[in-house]
PDB file of N, CA and C in Angstrom:
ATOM      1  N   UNK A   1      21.041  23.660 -27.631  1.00  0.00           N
ATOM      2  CA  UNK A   1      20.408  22.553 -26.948  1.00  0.00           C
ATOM      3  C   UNK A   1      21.474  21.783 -26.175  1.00  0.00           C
ATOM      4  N   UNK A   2      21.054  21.380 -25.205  1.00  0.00           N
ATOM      5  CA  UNK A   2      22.011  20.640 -23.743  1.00  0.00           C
ATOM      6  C   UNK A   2      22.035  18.993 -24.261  1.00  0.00           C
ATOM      7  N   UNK A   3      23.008  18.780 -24.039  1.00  0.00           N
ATOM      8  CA  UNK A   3      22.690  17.431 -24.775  1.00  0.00           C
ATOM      9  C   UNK A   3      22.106  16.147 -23.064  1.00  0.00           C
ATOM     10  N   UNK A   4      21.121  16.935 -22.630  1.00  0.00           N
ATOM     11  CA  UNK A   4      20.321  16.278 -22.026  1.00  0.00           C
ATOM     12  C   UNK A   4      19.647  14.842 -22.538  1.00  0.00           C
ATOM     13  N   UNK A   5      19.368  13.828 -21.021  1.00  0.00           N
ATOM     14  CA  UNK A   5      18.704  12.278 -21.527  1.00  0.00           C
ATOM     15  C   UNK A   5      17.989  12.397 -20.746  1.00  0.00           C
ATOM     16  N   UNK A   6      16.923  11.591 -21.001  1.00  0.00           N
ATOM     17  CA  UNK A   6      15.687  11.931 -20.068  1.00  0.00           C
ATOM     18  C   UNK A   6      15.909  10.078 -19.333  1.00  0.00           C
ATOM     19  N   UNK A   7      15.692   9.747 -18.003  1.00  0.00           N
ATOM     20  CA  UNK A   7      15.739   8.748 -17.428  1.00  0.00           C
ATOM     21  C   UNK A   7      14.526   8.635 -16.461  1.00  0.00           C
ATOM     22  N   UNK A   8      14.161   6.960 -16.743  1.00  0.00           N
ATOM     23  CA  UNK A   8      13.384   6.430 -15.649  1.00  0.00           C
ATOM     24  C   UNK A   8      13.878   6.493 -14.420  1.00  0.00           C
ATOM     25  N   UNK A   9      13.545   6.828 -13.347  1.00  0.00           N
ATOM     26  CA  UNK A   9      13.565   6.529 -11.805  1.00  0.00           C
ATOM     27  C   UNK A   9      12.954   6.041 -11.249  1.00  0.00           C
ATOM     28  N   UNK A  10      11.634   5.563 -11.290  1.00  0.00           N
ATOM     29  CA  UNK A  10      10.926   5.010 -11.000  1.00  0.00           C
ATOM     30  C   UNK A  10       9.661   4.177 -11.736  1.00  0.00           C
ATOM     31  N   UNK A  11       9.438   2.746 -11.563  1.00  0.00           N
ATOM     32  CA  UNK A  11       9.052   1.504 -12.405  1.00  0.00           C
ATOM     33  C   UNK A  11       8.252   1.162 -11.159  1.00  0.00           C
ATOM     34  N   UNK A  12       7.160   0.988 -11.452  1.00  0.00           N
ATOM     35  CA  UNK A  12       5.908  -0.110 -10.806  1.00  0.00           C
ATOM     36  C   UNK A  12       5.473  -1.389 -11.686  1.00  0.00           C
ATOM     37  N   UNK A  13       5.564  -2.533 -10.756  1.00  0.00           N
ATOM     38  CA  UNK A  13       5.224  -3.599 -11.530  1.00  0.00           C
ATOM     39  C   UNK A  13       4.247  -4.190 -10.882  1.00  0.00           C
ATOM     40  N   UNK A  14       3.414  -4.458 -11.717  1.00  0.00           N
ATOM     41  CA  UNK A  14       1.728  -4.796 -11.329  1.00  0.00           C
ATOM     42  C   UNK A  14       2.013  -6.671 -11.266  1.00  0.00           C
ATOM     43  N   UNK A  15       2.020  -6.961 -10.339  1.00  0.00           N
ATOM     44  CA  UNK A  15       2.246  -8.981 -10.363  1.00  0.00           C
ATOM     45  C   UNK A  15       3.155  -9.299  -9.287  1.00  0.00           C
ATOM     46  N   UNK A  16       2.995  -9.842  -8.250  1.00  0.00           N
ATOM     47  CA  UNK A  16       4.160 -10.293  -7.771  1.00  0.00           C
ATOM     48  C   UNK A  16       4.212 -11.938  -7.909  1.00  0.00           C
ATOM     49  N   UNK A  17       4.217 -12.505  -9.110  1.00  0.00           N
ATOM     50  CA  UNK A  17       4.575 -13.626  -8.857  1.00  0.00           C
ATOM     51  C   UNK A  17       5.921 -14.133  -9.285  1.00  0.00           C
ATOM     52  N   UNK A  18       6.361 -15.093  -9.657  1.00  0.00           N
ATOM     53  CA  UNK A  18       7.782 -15.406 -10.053  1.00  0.00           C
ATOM     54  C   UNK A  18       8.194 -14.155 -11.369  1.00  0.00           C
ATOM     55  N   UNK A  19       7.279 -14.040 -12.462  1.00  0.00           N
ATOM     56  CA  UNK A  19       8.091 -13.470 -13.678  1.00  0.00           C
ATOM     57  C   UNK A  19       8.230 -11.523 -12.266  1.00  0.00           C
ATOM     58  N   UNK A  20       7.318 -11.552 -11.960  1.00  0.00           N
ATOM     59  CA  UNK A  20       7.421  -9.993 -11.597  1.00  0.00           C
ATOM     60  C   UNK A  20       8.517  -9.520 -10.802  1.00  0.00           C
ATOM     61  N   UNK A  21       8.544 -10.786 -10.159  1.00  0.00           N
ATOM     62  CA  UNK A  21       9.723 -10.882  -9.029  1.00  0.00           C
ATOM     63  C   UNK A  21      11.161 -11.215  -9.746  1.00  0.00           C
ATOM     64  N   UNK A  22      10.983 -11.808 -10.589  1.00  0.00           N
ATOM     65  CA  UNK A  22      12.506 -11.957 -11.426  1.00  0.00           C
ATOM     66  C   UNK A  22      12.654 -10.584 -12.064  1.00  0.00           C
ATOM     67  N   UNK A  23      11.557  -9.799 -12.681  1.00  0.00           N
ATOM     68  CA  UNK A  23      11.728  -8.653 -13.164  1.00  0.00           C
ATOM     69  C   UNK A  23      12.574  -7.581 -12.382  1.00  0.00           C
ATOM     70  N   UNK A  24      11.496  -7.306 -11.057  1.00  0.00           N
ATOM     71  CA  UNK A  24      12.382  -6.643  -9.786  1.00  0.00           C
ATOM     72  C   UNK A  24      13.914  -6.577  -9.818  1.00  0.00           C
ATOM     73  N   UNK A  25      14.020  -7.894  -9.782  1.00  0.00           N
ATOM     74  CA  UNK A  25      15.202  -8.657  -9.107  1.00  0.00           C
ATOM     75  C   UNK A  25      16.689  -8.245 -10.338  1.00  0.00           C
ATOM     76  N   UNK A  26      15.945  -8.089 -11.825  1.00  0.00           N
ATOM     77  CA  UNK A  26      16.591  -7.559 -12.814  1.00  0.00           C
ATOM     78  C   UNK A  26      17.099  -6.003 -12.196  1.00  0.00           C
ATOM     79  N   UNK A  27      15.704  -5.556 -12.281  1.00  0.00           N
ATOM     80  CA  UNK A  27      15.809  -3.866 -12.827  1.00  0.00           C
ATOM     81  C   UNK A  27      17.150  -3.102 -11.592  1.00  0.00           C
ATOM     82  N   UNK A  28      16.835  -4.460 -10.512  1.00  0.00           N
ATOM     83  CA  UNK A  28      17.251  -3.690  -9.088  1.00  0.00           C
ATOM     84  C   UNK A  28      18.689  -3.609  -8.736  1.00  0.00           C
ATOM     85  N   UNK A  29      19.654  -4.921 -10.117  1.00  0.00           N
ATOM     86  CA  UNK A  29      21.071  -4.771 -10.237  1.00  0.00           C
ATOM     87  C   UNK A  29      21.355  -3.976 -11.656  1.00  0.00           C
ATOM     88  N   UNK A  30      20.318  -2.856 -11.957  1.00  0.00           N
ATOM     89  CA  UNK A  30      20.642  -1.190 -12.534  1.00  0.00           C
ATOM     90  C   UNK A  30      21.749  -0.302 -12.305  1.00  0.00           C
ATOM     91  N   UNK A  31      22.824  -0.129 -12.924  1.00  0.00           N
ATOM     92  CA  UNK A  31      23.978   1.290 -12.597  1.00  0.00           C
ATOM     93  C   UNK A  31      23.120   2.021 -11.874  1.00  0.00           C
ATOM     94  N   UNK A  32      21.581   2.736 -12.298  1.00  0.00           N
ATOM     95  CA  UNK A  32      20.957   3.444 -11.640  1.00  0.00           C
ATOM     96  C   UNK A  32      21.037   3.291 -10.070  1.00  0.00           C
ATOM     97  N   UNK A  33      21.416   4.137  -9.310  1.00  0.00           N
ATOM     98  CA  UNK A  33      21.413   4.007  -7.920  1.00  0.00           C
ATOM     99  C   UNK A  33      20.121   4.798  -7.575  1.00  0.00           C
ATOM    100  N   UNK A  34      19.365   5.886  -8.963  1.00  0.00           N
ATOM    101  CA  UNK A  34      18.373   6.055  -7.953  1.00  0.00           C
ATOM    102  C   UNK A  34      17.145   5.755  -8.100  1.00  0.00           C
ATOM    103  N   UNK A  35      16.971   4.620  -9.071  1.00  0.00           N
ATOM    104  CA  UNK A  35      15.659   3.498  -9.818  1.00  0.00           C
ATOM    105  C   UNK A  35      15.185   3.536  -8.685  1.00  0.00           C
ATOM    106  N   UNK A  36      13.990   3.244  -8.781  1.00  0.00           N
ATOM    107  CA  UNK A  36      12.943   2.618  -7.498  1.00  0.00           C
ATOM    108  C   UNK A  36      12.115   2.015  -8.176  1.00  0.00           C
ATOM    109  N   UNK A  37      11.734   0.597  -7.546  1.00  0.00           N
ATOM    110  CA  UNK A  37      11.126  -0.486  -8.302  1.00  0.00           C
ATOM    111  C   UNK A  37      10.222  -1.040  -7.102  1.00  0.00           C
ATOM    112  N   UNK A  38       8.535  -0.261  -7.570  1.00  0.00           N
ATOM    113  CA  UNK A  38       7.811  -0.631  -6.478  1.00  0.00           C
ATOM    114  C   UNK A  38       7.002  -2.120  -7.658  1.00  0.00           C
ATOM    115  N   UNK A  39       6.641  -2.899  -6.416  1.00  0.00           N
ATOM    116  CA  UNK A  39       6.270  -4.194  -6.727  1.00  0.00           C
ATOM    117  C   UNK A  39       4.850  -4.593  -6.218  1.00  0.00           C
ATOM    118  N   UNK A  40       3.658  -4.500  -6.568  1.00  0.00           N
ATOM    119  CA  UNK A  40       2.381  -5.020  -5.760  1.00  0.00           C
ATOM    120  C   UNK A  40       1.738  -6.085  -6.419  1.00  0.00           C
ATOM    121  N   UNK A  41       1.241  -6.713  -5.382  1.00  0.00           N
ATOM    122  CA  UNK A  41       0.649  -8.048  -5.357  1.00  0.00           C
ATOM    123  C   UNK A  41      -0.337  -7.980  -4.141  1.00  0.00           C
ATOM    124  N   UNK A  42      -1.527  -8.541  -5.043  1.00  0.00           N
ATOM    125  CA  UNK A  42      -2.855  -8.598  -3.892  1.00  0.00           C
ATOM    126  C   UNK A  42      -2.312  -9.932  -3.061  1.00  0.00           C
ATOM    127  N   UNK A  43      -1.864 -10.828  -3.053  1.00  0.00           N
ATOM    128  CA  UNK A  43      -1.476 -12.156  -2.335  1.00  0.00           C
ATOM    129  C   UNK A  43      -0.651 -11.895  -1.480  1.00  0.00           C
ATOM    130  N   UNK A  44      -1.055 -12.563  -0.115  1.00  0.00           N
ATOM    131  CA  UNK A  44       0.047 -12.115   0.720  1.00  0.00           C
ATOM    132  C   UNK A  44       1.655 -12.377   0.487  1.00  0.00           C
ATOM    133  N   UNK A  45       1.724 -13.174  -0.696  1.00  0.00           N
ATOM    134  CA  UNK A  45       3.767 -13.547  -0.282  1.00  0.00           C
ATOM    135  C   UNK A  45       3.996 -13.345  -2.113  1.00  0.00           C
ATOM    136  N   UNK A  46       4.754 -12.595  -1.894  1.00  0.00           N
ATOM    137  CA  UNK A  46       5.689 -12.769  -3.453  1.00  0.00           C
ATOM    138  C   UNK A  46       6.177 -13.951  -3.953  1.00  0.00           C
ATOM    139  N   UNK A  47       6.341 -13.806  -5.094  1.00  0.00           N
ATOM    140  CA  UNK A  47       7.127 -14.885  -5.949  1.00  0.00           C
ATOM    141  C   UNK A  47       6.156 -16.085  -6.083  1.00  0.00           C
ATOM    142  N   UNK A  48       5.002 -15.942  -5.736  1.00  0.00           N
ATOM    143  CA  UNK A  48       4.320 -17.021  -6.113  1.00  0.00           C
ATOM    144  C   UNK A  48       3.095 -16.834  -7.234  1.00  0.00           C
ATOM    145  N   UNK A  49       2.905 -18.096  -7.914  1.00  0.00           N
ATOM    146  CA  UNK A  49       1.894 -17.698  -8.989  1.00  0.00           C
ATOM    147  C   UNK A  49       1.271 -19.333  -8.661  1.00  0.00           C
ATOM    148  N   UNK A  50       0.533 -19.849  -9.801  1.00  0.00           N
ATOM    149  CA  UNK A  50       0.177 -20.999 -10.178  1.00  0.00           C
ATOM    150  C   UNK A  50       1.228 -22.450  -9.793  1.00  0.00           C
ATOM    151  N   UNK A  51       2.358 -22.300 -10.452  1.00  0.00           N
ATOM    152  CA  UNK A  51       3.084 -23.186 -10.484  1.00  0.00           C
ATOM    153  C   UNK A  51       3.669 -23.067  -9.213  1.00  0.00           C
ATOM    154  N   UNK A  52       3.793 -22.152  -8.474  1.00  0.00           N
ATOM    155  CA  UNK A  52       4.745 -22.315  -7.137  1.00  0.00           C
ATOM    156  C   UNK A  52       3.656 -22.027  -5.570  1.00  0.00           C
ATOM    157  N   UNK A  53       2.298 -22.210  -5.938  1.00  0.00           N
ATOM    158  CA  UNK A  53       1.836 -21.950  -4.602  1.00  0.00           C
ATOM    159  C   UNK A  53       0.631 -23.393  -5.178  1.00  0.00           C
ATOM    160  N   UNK A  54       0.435 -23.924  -5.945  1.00  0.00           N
ATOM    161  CA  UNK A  54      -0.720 -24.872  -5.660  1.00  0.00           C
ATOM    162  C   UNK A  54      -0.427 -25.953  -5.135  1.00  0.00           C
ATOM    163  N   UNK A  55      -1.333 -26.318  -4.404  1.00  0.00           N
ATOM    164  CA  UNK A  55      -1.249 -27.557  -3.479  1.00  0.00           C
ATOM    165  C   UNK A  55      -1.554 -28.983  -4.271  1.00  0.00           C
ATOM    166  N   UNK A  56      -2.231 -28.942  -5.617  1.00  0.00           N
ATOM    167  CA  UNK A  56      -2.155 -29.798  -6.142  1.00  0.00           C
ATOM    168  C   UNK A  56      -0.902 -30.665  -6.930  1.00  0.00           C
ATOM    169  N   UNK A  57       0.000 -31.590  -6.800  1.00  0.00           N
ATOM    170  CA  UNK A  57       0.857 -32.514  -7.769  1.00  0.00           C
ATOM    171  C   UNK A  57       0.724 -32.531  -8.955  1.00  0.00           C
ATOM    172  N   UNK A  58      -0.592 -32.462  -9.455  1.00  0.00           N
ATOM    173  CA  UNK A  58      -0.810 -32.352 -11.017  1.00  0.00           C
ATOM    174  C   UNK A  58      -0.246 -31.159 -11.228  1.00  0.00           C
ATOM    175  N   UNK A  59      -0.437 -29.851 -10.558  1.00  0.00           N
ATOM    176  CA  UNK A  59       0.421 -28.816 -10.975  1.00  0.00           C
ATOM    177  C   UNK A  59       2.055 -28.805 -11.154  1.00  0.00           C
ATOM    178  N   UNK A  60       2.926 -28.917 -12.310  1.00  0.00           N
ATOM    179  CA  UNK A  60       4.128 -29.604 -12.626  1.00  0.00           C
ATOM    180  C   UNK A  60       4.810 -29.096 -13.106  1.00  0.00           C
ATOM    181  N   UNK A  61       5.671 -28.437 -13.243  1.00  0.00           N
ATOM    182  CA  UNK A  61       6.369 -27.468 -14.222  1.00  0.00           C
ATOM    183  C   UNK A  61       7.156 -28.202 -15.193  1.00  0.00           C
ATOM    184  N   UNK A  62       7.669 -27.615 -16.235  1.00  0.00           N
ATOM    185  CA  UNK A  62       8.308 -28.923 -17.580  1.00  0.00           C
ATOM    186  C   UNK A  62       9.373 -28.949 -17.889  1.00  0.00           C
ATOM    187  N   UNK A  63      10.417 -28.021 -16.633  1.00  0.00           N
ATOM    188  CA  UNK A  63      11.584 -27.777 -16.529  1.00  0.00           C
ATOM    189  C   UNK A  63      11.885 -28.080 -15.283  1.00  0.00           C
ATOM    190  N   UNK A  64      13.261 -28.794 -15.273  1.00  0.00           N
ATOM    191  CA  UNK A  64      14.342 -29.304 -13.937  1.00  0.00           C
ATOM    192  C   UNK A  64      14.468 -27.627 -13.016  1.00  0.00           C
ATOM    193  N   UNK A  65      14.697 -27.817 -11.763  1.00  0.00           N
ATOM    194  CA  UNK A  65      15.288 -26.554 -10.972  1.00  0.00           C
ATOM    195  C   UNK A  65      16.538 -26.132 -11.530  1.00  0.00           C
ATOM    196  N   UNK A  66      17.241 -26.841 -11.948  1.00  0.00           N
ATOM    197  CA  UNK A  66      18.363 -26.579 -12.644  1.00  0.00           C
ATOM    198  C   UNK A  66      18.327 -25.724 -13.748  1.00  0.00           C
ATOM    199  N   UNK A  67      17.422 -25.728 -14.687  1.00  0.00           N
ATOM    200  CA  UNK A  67      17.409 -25.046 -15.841  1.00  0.00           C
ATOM    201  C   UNK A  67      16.060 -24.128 -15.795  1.00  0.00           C
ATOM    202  N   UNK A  68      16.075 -23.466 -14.407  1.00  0.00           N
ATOM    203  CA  UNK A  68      15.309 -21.919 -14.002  1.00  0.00           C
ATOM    204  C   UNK A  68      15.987 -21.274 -13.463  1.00  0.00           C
ATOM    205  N   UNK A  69      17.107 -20.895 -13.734  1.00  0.00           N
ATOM    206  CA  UNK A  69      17.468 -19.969 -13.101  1.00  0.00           C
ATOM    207  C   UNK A  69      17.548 -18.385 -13.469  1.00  0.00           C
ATOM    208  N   UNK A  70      16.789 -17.050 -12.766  1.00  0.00           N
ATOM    209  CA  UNK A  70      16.490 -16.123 -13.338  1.00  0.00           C
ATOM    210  C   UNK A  70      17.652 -15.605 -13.753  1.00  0.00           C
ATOM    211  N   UNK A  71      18.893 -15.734 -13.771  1.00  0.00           N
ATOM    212  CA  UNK A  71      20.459 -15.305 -14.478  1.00  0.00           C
ATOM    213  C   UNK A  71      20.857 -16.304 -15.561  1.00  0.00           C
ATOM    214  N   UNK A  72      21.502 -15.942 -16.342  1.00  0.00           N
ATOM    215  CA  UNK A  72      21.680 -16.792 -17.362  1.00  0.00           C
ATOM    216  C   UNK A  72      23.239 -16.791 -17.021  1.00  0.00           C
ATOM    217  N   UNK A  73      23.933 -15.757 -16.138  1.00  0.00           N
ATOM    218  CA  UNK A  73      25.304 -15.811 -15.856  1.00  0.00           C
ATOM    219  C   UNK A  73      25.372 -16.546 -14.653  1.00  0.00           C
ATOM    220  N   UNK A  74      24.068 -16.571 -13.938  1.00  0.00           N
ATOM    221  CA  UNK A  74      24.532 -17.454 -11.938  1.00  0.00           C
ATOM    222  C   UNK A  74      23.782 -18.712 -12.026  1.00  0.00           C
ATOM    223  N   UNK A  75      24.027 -19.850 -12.953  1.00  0.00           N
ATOM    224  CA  UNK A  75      22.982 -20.798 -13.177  1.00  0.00           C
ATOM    225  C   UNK A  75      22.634 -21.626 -11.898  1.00  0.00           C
ATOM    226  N   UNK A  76      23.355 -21.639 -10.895  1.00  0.00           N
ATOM    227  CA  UNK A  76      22.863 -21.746  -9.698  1.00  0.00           C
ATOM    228  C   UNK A  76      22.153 -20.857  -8.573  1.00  0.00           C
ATOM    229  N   UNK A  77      21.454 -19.777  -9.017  1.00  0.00           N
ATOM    230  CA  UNK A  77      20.664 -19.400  -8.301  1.00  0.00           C
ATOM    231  C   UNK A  77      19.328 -20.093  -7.969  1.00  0.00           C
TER     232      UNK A  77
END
């Protein structure tokens, strides 16, 4: 027996709102150079969900911009 590994190359993620898009945004700084990370969303623009596309003020999130950042190493992203 070959001491063969079996690898993903390709990942579809069903959501494009912020978590799906941070997901992407993970998988896509992979050693893998030959991952492919398809992303769909019925809404026309990514990265948006509830908290980042409603037009209402009451909609509020319970965290500073400061302490979202999808890296835990680039806290200024």
């Amino acid at each position: 027996m070959t001491g063969r590994t079996n690898s993903i190359n390709s990942i579809i993620i069903v959501g494009g709102g912020a978590s799906g898009v941070v997901l992407a945004a993970h998988l896509l700084k992979s050693p893998n150079p030959d991952l492919r990370v398809t992303l769909i969303e019925k809404r026309p623009h990514f990265g948006q969900g509830i908290a980042y596309s409603a037009l209402l003020s009451a909609h509020v999130l319970n965290v500073g911009a400061a302490g979202m950042s999808a890296y835990a190493d680039d806290p200024g992203n």
